[in-house]
C-alpha atoms as a PDB file:
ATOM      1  CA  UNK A   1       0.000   0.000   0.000  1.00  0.00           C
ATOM      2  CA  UNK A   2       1.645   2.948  -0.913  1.00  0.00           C
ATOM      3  CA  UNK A   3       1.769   6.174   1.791  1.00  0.00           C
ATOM      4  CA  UNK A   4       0.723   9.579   0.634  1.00  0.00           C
ATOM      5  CA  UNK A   5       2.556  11.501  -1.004  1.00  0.00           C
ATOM      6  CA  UNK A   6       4.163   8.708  -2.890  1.00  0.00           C
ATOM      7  CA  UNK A   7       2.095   7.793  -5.835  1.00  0.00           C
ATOM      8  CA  UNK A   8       4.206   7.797  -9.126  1.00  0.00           C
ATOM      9  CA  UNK A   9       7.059   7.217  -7.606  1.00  0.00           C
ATOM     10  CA  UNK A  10       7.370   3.308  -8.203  1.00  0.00           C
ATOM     11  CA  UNK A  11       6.268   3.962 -11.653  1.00  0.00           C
ATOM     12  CA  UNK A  12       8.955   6.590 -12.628  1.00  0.00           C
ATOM     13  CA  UNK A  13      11.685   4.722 -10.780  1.00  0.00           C
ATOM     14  CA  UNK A  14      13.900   3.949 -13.031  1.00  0.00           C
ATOM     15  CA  UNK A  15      14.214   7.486 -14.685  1.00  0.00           C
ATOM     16  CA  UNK A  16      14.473   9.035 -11.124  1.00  0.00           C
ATOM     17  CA  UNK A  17      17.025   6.374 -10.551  1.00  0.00           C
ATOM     18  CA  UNK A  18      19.172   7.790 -13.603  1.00  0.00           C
ATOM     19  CA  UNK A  19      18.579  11.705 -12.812  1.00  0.00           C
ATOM     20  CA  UNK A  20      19.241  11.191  -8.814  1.00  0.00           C
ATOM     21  CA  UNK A  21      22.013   8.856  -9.721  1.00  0.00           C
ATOM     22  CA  UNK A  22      23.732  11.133 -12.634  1.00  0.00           C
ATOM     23  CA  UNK A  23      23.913  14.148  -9.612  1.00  0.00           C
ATOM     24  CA  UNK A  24      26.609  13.992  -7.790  1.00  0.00           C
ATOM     25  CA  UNK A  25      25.791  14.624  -4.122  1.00  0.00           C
ATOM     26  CA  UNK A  26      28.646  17.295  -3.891  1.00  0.00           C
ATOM     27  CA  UNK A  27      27.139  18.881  -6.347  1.00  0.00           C
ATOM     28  CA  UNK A  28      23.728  18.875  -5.453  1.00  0.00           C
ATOM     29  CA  UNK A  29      24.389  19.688  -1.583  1.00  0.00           C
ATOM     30  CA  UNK A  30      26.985  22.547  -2.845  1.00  0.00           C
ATOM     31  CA  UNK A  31      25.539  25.441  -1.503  1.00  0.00           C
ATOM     32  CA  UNK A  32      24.313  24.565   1.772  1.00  0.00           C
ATOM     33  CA  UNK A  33      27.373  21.960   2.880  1.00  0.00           C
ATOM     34  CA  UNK A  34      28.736  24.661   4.942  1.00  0.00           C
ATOM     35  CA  UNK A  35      25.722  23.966   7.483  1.00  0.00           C
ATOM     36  CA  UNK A  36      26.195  20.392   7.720  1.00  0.00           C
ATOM     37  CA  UNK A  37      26.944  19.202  11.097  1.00  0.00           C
ATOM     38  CA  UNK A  38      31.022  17.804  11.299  1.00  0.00           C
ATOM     39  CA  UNK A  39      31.219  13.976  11.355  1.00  0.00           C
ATOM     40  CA  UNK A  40      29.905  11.869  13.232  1.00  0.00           C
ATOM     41  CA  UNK A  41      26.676  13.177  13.901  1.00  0.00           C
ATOM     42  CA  UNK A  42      23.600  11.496  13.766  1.00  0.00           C
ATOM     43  CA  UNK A  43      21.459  11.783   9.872  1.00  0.00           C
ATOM     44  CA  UNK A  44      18.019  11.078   9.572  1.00  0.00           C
ATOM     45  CA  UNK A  45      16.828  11.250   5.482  1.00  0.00           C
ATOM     46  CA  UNK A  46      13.157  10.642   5.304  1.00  0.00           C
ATOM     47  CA  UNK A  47      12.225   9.987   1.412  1.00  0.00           C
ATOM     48  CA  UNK A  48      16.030   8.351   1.006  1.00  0.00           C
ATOM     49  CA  UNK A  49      14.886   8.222  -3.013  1.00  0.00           C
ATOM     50  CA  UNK A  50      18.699   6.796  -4.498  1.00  0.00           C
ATOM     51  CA  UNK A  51      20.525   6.110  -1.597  1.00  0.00           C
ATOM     52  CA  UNK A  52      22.544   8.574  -3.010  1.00  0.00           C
ATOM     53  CA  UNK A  53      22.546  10.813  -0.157  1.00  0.00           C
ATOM     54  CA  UNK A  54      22.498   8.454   3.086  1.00  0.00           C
ATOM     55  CA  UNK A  55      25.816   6.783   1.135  1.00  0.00           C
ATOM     56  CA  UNK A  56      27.348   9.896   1.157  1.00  0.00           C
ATOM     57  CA  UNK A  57      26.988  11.052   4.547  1.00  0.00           C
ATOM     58  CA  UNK A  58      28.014   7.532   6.138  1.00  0.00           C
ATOM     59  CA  UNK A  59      31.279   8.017   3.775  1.00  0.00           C
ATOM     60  CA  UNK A  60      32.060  11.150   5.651  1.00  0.00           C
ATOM     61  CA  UNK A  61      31.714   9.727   8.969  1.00  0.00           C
ATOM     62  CA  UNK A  62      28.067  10.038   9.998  1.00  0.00           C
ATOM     63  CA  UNK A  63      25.663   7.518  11.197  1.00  0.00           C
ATOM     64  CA  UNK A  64      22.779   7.377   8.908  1.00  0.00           C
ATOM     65  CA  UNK A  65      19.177   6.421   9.017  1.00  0.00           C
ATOM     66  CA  UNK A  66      17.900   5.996   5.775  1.00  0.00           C
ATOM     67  CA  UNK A  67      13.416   5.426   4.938  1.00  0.00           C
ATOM     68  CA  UNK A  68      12.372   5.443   1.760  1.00  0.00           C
ATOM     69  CA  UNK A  69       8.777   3.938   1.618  1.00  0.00           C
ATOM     70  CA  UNK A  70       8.865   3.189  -2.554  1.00  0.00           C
ATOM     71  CA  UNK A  71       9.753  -0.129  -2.292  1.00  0.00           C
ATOM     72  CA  UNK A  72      11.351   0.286  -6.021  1.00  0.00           C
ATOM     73  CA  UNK A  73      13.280   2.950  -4.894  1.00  0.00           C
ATOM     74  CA  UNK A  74      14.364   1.590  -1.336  1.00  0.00           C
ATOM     75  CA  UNK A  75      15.352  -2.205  -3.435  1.00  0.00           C
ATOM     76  CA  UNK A  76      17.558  -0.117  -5.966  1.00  0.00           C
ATOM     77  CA  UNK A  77      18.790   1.855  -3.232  1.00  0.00           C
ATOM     78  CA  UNK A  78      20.168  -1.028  -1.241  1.00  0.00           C
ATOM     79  CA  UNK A  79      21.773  -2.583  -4.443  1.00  0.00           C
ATOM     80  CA  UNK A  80      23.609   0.665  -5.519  1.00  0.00           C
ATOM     81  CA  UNK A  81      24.592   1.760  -1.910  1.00  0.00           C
ATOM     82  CA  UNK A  82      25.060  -1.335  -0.184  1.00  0.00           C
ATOM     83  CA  UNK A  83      26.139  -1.014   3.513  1.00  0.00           C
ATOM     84  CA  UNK A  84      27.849   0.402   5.837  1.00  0.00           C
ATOM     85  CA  UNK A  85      24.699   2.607   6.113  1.00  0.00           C
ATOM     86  CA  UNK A  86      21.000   0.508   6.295  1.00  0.00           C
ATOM     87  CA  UNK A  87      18.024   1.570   4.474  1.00  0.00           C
ATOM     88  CA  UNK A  88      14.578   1.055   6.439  1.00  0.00           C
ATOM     89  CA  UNK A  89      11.431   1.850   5.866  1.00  0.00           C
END
């Protein structure tokens, strides 16, 4: 059953797999990196999409909670961006 807020998403998947994906989260995160918290610190990303971001933030020393509730979306994320950080729902 998919939450609110959600529909689509399983449907457009794999082309929000590619955009997310082609992003770099540097790049994406550029102007507002300055206000991130230094490592470790605790990360909570609520709508996880990729992965993209939860992998990044573990890489720099943060413990990460990931929840993505698209199931498409939370299976791809786990294959691109396999541990050390989890993805829940």
């Amino acid at each position: 059953m998919p939450v609110n807020g959600t529909e689509g998403y399983a449907a457009e998947a794999a082309a929000l797999l590619r955009q997310y994906e082609g992003i770099p989260f540097e790049a994406v995160h550029r102007a507002v990196r300055h206000l991130f918290p230094a490592p470790p610190a605790r990360v909570l990303d609520v709508g996880a999409g990729t992965g993209r971001d939860p992998a990044a933030f573990a890489a720099l020393g943060h413990a990460v909670v990931a929840v993505e509730p698209t199931a498409a979306l939370r299976e791809a994320a786990r294959a691109l961006h396999p541990p050390p950080h989890r993805l829940g729902r």
